[in-house]
Protein backbone atom coordinates (compact mmCIF):
# COMPACT_ATOMS: atom_id res chain seq x y z
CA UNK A 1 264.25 -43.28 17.90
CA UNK A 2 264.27 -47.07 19.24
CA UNK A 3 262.07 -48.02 22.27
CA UNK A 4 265.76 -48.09 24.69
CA UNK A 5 267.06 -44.50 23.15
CA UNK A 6 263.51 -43.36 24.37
CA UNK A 7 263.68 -45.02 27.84
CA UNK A 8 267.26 -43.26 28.39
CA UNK A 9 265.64 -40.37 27.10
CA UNK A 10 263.12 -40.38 30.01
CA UNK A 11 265.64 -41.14 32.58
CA UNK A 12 267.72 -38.22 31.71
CA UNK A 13 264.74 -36.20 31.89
CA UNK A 14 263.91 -37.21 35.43
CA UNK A 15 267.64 -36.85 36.55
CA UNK A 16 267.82 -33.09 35.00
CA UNK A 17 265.14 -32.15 37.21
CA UNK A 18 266.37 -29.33 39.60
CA UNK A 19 266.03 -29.83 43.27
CA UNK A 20 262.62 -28.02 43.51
CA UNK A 21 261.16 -30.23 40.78
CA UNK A 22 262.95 -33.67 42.13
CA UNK A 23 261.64 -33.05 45.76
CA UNK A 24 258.14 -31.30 45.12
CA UNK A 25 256.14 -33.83 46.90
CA UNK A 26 258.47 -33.20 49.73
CA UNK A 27 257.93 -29.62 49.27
CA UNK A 28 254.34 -29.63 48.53
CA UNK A 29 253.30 -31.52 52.01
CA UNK A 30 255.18 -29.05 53.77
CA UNK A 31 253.13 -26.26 52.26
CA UNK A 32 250.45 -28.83 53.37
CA UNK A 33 251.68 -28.69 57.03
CA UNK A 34 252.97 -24.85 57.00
CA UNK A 35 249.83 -23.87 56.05
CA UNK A 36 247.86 -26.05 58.76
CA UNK A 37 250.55 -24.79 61.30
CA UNK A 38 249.78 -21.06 61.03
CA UNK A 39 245.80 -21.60 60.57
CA UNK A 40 246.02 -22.82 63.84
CA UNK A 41 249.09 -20.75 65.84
CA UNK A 42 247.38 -17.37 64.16
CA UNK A 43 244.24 -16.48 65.16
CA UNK A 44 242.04 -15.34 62.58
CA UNK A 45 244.18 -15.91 59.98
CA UNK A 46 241.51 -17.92 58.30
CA UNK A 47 239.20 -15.63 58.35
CA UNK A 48 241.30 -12.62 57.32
CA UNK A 49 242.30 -14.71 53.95
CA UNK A 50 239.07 -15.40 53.74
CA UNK A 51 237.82 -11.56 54.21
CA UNK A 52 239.77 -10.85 50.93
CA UNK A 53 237.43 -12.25 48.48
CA UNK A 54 235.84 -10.15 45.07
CA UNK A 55 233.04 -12.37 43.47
CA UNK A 56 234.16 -14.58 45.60
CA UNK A 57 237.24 -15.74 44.33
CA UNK A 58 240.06 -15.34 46.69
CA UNK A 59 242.88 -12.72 46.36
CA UNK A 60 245.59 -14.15 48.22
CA UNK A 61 245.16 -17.27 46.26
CA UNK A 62 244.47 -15.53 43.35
CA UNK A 63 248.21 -13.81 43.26
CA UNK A 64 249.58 -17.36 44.02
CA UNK A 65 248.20 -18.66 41.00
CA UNK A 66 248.95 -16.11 39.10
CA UNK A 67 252.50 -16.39 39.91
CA UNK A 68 252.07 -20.19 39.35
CA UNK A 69 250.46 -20.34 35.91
CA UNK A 70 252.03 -17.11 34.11
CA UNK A 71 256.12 -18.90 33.59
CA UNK A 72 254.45 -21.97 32.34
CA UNK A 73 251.86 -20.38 29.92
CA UNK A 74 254.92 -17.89 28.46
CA UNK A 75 256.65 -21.11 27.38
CA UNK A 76 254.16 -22.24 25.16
CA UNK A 77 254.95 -21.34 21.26
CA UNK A 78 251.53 -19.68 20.78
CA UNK A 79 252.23 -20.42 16.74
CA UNK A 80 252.20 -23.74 17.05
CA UNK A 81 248.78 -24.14 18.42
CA UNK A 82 247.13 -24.02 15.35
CA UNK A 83 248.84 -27.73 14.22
CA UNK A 84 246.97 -28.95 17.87
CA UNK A 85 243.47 -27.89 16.65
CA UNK A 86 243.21 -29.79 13.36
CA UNK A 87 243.91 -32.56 15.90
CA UNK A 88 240.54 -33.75 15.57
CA UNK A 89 241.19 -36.82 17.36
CA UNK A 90 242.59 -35.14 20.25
CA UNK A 91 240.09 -32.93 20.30
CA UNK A 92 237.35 -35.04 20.27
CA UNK A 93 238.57 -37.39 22.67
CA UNK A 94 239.50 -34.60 25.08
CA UNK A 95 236.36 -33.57 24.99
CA UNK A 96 234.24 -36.29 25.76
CA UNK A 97 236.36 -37.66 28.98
CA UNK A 98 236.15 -34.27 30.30
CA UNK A 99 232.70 -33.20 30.13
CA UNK A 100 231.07 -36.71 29.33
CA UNK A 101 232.59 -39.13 30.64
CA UNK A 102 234.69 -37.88 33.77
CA UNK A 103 231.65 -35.79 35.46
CA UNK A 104 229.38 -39.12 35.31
CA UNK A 105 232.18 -40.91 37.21
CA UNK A 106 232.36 -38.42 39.46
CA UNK A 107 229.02 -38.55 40.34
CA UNK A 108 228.44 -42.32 40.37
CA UNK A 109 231.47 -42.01 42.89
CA UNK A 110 229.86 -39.71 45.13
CA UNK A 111 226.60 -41.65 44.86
CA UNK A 112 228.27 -44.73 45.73
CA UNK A 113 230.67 -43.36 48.96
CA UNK A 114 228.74 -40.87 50.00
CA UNK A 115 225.17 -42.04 50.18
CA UNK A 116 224.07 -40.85 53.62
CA UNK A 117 226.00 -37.51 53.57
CA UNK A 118 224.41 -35.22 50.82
CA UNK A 119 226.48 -32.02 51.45
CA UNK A 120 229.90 -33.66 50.95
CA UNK A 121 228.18 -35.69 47.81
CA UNK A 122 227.17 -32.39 46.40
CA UNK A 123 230.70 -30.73 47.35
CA UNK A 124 232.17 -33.52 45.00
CA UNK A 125 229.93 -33.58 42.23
CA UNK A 126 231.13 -29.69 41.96
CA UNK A 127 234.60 -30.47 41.74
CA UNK A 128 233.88 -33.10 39.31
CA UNK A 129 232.38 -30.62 36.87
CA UNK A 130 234.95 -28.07 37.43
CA UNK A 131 237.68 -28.50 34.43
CA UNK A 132 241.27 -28.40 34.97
CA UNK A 133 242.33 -24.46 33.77
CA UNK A 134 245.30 -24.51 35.98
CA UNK A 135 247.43 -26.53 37.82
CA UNK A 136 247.58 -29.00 34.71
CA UNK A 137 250.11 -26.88 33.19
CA UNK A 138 252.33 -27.54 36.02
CA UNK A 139 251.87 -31.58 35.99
CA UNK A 140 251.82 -31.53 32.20
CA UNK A 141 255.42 -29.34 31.92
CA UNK A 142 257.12 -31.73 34.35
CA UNK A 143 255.83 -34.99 32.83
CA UNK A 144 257.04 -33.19 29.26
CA UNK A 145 253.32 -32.99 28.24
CA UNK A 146 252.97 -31.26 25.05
CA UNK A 147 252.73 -27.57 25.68
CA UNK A 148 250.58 -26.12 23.48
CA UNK A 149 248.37 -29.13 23.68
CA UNK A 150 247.64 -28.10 27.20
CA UNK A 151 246.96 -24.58 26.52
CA UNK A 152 244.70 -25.05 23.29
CA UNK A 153 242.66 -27.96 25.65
CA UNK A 154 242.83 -25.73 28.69
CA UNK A 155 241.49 -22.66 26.44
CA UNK A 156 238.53 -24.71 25.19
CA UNK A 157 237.56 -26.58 29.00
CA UNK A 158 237.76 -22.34 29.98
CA UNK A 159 235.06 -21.92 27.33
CA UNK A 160 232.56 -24.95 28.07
CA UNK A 161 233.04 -23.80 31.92
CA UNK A 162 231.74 -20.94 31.34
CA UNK A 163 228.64 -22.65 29.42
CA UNK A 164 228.01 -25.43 30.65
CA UNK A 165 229.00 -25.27 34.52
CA UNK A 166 225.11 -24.45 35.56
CA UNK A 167 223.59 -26.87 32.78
CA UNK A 168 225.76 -29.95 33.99
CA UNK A 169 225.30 -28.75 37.46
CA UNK A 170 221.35 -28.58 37.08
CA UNK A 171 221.59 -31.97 35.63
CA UNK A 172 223.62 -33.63 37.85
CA UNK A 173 222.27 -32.55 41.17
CA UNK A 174 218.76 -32.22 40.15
CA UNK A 175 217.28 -34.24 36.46
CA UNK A 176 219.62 -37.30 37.00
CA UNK A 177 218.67 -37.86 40.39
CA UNK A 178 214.72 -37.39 40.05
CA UNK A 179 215.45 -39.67 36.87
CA UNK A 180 216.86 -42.34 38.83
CA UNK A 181 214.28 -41.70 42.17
CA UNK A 182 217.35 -40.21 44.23
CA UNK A 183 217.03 -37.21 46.40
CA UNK A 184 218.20 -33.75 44.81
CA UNK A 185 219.87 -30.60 45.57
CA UNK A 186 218.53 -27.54 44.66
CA UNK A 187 221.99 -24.99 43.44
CA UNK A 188 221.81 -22.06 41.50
CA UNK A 189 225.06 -21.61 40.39
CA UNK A 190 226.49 -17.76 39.47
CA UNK A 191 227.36 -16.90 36.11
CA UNK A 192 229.79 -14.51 37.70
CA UNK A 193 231.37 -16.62 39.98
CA UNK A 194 232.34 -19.02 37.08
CA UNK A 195 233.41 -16.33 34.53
CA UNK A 196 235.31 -13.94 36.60
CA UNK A 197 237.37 -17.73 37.88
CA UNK A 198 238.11 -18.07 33.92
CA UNK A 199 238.94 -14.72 33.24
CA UNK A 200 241.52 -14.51 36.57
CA UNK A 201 242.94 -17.89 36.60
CA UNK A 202 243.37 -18.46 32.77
CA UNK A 203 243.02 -15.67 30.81
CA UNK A 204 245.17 -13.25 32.48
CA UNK A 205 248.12 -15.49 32.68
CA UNK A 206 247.44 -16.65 29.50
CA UNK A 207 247.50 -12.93 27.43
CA UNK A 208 250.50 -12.54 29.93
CA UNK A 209 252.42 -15.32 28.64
CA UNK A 210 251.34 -14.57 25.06
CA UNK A 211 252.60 -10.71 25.42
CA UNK A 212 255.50 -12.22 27.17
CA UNK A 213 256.81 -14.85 24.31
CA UNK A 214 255.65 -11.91 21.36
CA UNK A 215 257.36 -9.30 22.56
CA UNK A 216 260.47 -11.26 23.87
CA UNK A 217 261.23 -13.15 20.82
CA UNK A 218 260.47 -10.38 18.84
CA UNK A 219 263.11 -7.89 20.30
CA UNK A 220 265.94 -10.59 21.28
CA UNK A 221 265.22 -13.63 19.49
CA UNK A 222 263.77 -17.28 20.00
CA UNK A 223 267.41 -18.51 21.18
CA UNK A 224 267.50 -16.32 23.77
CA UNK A 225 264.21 -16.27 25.23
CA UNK A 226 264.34 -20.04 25.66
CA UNK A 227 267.44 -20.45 27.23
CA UNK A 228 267.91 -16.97 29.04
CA UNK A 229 265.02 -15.64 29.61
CA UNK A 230 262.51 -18.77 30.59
CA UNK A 231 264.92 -20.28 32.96
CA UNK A 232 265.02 -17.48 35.24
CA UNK A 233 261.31 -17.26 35.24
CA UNK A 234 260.92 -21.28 35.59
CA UNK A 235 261.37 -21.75 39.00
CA UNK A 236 258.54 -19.35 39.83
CA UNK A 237 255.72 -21.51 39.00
CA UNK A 238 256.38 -23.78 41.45
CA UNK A 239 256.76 -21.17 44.30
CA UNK A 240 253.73 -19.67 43.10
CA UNK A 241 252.32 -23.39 43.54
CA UNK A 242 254.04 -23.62 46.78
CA UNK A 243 252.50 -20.23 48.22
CA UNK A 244 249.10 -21.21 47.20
CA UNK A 245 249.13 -24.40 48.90
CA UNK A 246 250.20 -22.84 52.38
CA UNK A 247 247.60 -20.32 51.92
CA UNK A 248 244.53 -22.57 50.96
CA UNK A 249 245.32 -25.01 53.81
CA UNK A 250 245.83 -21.94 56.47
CA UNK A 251 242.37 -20.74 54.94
CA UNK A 252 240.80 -24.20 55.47
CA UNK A 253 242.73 -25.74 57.63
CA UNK A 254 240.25 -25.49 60.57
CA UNK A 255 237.68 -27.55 58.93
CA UNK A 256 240.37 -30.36 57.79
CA UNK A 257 241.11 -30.97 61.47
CA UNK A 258 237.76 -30.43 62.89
CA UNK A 259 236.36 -33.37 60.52
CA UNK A 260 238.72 -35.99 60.34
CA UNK A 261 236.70 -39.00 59.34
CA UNK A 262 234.48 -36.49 56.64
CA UNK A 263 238.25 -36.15 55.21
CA UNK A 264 238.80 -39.67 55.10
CA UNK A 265 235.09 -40.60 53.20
CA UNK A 266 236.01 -37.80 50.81
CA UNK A 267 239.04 -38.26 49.88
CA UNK A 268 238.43 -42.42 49.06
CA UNK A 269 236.09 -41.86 46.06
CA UNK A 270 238.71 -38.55 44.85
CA UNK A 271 241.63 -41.20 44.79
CA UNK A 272 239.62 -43.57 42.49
CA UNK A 273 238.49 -40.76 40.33
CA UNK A 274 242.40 -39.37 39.97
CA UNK A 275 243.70 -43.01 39.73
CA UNK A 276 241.16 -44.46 36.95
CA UNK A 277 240.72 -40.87 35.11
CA UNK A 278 244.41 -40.43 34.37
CA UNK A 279 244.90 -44.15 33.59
CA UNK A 280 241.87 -44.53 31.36
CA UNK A 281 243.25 -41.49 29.63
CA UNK A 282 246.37 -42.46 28.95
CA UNK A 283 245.03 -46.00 27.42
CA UNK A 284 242.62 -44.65 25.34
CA UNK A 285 245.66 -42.00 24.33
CA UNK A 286 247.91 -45.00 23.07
CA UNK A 287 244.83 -47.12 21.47
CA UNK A 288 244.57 -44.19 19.41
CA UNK A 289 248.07 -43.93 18.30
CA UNK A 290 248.39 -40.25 19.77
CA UNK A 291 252.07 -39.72 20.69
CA UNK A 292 253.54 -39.58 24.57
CA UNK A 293 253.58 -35.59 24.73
CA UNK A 294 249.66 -35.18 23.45
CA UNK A 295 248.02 -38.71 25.52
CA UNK A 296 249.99 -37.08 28.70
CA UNK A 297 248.29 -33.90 28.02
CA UNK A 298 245.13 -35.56 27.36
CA UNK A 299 245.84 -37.70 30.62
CA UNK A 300 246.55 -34.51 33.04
CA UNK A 301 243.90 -32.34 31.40
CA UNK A 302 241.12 -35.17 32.42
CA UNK A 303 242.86 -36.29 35.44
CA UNK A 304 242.83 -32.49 36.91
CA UNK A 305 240.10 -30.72 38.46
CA UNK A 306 240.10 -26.93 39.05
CA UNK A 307 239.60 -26.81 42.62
CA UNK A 308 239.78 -23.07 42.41
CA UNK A 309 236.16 -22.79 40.69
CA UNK A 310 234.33 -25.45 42.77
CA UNK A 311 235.42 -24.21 46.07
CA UNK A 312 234.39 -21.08 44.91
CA UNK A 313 230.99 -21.70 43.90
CA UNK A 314 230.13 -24.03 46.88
CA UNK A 315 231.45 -21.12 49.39
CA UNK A 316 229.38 -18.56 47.00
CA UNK A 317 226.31 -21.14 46.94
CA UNK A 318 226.04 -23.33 50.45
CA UNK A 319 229.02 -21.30 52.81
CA UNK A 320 232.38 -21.05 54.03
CA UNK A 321 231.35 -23.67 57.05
CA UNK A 322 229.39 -25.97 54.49
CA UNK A 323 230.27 -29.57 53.80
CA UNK A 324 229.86 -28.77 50.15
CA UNK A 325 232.65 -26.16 50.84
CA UNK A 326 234.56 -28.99 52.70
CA UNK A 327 234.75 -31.31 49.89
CA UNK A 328 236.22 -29.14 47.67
CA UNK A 329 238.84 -28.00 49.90
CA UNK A 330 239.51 -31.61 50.27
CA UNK A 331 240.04 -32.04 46.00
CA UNK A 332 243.30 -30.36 46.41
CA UNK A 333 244.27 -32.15 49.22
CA UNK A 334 244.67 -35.04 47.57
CA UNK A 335 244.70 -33.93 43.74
CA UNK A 336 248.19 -31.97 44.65
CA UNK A 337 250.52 -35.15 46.23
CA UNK A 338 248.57 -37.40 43.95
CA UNK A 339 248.88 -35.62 41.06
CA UNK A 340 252.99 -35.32 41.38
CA UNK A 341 253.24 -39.37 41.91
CA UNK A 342 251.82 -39.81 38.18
CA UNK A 343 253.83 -36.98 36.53
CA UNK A 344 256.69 -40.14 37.93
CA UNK A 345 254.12 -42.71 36.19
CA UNK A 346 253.82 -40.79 32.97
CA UNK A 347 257.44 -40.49 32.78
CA UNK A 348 257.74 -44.34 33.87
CA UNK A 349 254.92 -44.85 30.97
CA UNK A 350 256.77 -43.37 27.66
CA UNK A 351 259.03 -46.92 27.29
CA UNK A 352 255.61 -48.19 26.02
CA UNK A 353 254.90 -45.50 23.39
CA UNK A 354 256.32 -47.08 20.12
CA UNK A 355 258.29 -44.23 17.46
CA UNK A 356 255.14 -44.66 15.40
CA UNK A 357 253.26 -43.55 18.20
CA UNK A 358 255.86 -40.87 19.25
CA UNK A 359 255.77 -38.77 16.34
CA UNK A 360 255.07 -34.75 16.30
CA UNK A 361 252.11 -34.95 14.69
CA UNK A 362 249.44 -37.81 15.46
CA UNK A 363 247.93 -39.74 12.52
């Protein structure tokens, strides 16, 4: 395929996106708004979302994600996942920018912004060590990420979370900073908290999905579950996307208001980290002569944070009222909108992947 077949090929993917997909930003800051709306024209509303908690991982949310993830993850072709893990390189590389490289940014971002205000520094060095294990699939599907990519990546971030949440946590918040003579925070992290957020926003879609695609191909065929049965299911994902939003800003949307300017210092150093995390990715992905589909992956699965886990844990840890709890309510403020505008640069990005870079499998 030459360089201007490819660049035609991107623009017809962008213009066959439906009207959900082609307006989601649109969409997605009116969940924004919705949700802020009712948080404040329903009393209690917050706190009767928040009531429905178990380990403290939300319900309501819970079921929205659910809805999100389980379309996406029952279009991957589970039996091509094996081809993704002899991708040594991708592996590797995926790897180290997510639990080496990314989480030191993160916290040289919040050390750097946030110097005077420890609770919102904390509140983002948790959502900086909390791995993308869902919303990626959504970016990643749009930007025509490579599937089963994601969900292999996704599957082994799920696995290090569950390992190596407290252990980075311990180190960041409290050996770094006596390292460096900085003041530390003292967090004991559950084990609980962090596996039953695996287990409920990964693995349950994701044995879903698998059932889903095994049983569906098996009784009607591959041609029809791709082109019957997945497009009717599609559109769900981003409802379920839609849903959550509304619900974690009505939830949360108290605080947001309340703390303007705490919004503002917050959200600075979680542009940076978006902007520079995706785009580093995505570099190193093409120096390394990894086709478009597998460096977007790589890209998104960096890039994304799951804000699900480290509002969690700093509710379950420091409180629903804490500024620890604040900043990672504020992560998905700006992840979401920000997140959609480089699905458009990804896309925008493939004219510079050559057809020796663009190849199923990478060298």
């Amino acid at each position: 395929m030459t360089t201007t077949e490819e660049r035609v090929e991107t623009d017809q993917v962008a213009a066959k996106l439906s009207t959900l997909d082609r307006y989601l930003a649109v969409w997605i800051l009116a969940a924004m708004a919705l949700g802020l709306g009712l948080g404040k024209l329903i009393p209690g509303l917050g706190a009767a979302l928040d009531s429905m908690q178990v380990g403290g991982i939300s319900l309501p949310i819970a079921i929205g994600l659910l809805v999100m993830m389980y379309p996406v993850l029952a279009k991957v072709r589970y039996n091509e996942t094996g081809e993704v893990l002899r991708d040594r390189k991708l592996m590797i590389t995926s790897l180290v920018i997510n639990w080496v490289l990314a989480p030191a940014f993160m916290f040289a971002l919040a050390w750097i912004f946030l110097p005077d205000l420890p609770e919102y520094r904390t509140g983002l060095i948790i959502v900086g060590l909390a791995r993308c294990i869902a919303m990626v699939f959504i970016w990643n599907d749009l930007a025509c990420g490579d599937r089963e990519a994601a969900a292999v990546l996704v599957a082994i971030n799920s696995v290090f979370q569950v390992f190596a949440f407290g252990v980075l946590g311990w180190f960041y918040l409290q050996l770094l900073p006596s390292w460096l003579g900085l003041p530390t925070t003292s967090a004991e992290f559950s084990f609980w908290t962090i596996t039953l957020s695996v287990v409920v926003f990964l693995g349950i879609p994701l044995v879903a999905g698998f059932l889903t695609r095994t049983i569906g191909e098996k009784r009607k065929g591959r041609d029809w579950y791709e082109s019957k049965f997945l497009p009717n299911i599609g559109p769900w994902a981003l409802y379920g996307l839609l849903f959550t939003i509304v619900l974690l800003f009505a939830l949360q949307g108290d605080n947001i208001i309340a703390k303007p300017l705490g919004v503002i210092r917050i959200a600075i150093p979680l542009l940076i980290y978006f902007v520079v995390v995706f785009g580093a990715s995505m570099l190193i992905g093409r120096a390394l002569r990894m086709n478009y589909a597998r460096t977007t992956t790589l890209a998104f699965t960096a890039a994304s944070n799951n804000f699900e886990l480290a509002i969690a844990v700093a509710i379950a840890t420091f409180g629903v009222a804490s500024g620890q709890a604040l900043a990672g309510v504020v992560g998905p403020l700006i992840e979401v909108p920000l997140l959609i505008a480089l699905v458009y640069v990804a896309l925008w990005a493939r004219k510079f992947f050559t057809p020796a870079t663009n190849q199923k499998v990478t060298e």
